[in-house]
PDB file of N, CA and C in Angstrom:
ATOM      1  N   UNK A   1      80.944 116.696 112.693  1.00  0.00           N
ATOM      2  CA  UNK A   1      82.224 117.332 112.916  1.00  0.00           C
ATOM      3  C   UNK A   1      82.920 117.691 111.609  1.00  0.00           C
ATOM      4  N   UNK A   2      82.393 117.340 110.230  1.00  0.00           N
ATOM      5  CA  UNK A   2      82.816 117.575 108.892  1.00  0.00           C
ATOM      6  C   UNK A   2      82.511 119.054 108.544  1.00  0.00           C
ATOM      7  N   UNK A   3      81.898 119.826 109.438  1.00  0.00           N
ATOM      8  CA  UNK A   3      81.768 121.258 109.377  1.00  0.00           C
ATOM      9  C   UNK A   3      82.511 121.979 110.029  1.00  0.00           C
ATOM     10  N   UNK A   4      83.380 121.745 110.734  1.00  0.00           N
ATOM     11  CA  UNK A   4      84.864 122.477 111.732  1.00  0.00           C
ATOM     12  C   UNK A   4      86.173 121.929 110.869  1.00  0.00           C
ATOM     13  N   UNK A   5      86.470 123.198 110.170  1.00  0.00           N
ATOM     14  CA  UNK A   5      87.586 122.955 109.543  1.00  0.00           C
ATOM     15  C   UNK A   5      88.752 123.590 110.031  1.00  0.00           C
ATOM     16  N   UNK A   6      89.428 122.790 109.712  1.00  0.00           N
ATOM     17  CA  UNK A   6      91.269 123.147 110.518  1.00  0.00           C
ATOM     18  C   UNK A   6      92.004 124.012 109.760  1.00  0.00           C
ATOM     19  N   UNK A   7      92.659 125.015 109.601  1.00  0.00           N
ATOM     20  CA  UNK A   7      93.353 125.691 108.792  1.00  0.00           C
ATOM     21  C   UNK A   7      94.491 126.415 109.734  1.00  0.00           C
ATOM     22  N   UNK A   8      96.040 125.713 109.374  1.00  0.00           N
ATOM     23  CA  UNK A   8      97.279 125.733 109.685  1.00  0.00           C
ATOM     24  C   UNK A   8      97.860 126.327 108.720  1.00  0.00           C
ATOM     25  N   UNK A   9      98.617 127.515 109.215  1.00  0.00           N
ATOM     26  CA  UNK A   9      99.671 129.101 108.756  1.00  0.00           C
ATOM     27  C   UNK A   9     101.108 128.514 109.086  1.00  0.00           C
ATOM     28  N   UNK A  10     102.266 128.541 108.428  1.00  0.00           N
ATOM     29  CA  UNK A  10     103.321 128.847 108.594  1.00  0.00           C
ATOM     30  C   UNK A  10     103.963 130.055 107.615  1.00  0.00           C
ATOM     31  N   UNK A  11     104.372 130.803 108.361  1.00  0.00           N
ATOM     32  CA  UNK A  11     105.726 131.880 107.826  1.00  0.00           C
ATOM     33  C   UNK A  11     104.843 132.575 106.704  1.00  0.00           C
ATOM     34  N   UNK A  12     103.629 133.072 106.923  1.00  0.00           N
ATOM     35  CA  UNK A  12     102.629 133.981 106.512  1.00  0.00           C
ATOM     36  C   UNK A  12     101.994 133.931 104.818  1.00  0.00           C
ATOM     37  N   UNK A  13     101.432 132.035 104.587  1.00  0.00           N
ATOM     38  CA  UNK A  13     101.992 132.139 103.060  1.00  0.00           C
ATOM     39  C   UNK A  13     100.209 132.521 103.256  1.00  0.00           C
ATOM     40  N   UNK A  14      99.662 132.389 101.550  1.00  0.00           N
ATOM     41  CA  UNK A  14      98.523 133.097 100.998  1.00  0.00           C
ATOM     42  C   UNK A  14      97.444 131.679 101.599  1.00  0.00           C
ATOM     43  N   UNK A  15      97.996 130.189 101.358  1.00  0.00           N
ATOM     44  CA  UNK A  15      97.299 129.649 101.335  1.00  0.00           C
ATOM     45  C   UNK A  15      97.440 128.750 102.340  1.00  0.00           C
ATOM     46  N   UNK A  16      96.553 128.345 103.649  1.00  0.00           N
ATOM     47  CA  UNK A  16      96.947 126.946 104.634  1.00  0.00           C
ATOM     48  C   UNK A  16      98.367 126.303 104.144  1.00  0.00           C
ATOM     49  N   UNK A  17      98.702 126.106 104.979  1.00  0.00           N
ATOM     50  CA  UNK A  17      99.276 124.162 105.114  1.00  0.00           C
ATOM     51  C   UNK A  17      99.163 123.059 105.095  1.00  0.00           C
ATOM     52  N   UNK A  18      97.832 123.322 105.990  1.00  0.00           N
ATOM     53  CA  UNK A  18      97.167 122.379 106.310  1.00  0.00           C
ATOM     54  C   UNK A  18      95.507 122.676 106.211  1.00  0.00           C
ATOM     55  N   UNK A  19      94.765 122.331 105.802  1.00  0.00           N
ATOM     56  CA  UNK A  19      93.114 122.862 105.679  1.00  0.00           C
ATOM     57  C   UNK A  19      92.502 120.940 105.817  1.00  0.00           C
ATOM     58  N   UNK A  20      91.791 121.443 106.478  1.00  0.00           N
ATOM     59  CA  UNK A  20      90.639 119.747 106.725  1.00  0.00           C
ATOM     60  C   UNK A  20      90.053 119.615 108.027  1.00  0.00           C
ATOM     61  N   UNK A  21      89.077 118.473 107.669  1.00  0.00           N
ATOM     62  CA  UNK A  21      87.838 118.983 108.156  1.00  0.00           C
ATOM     63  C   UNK A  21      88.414 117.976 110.030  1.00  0.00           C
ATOM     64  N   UNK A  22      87.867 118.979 110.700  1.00  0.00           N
ATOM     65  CA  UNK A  22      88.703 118.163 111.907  1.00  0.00           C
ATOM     66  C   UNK A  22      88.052 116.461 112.827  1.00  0.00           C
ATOM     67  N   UNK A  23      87.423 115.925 111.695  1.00  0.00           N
ATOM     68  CA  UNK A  23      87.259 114.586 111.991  1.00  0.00           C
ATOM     69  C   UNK A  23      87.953 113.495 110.962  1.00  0.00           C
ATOM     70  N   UNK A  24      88.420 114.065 109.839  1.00  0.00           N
ATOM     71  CA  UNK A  24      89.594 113.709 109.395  1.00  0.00           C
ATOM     72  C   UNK A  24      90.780 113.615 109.790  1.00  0.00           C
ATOM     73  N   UNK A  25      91.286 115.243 109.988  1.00  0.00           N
ATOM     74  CA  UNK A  25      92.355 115.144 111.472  1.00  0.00           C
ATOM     75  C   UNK A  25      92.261 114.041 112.361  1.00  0.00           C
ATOM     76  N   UNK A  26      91.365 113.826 112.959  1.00  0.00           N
ATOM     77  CA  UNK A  26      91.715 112.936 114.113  1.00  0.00           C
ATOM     78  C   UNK A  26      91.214 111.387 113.971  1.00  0.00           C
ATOM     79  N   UNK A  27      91.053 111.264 112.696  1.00  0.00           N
ATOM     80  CA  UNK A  27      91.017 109.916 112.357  1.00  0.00           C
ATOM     81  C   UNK A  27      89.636 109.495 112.380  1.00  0.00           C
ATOM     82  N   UNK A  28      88.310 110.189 112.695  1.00  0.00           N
ATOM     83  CA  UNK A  28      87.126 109.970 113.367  1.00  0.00           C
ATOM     84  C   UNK A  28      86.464 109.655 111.766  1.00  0.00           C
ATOM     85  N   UNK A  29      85.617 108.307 112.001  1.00  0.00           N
ATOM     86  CA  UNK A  29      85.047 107.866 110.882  1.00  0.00           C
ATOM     87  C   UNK A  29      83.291 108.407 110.478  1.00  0.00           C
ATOM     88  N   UNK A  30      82.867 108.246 109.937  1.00  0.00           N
ATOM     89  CA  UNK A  30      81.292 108.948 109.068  1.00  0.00           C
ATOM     90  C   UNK A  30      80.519 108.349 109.861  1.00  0.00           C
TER      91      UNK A  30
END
């Protein structure tokens, strides 16, 4: 799941907010 990455936009900037890998997000261990 370290290959599905999350990438969160607010108010149209150049770079994420938020970028990571979505088993980080959800706390999920190796």
């Amino acid at each position: 799941m370290r290959s599905i990455v999350i990438r969160a936009y607010w108010d149209d900037p150049k770079h994420p907010s938020i970028e990571c890998p979505l088993s980080d997000l959800m706390g999920f261990g190796q």
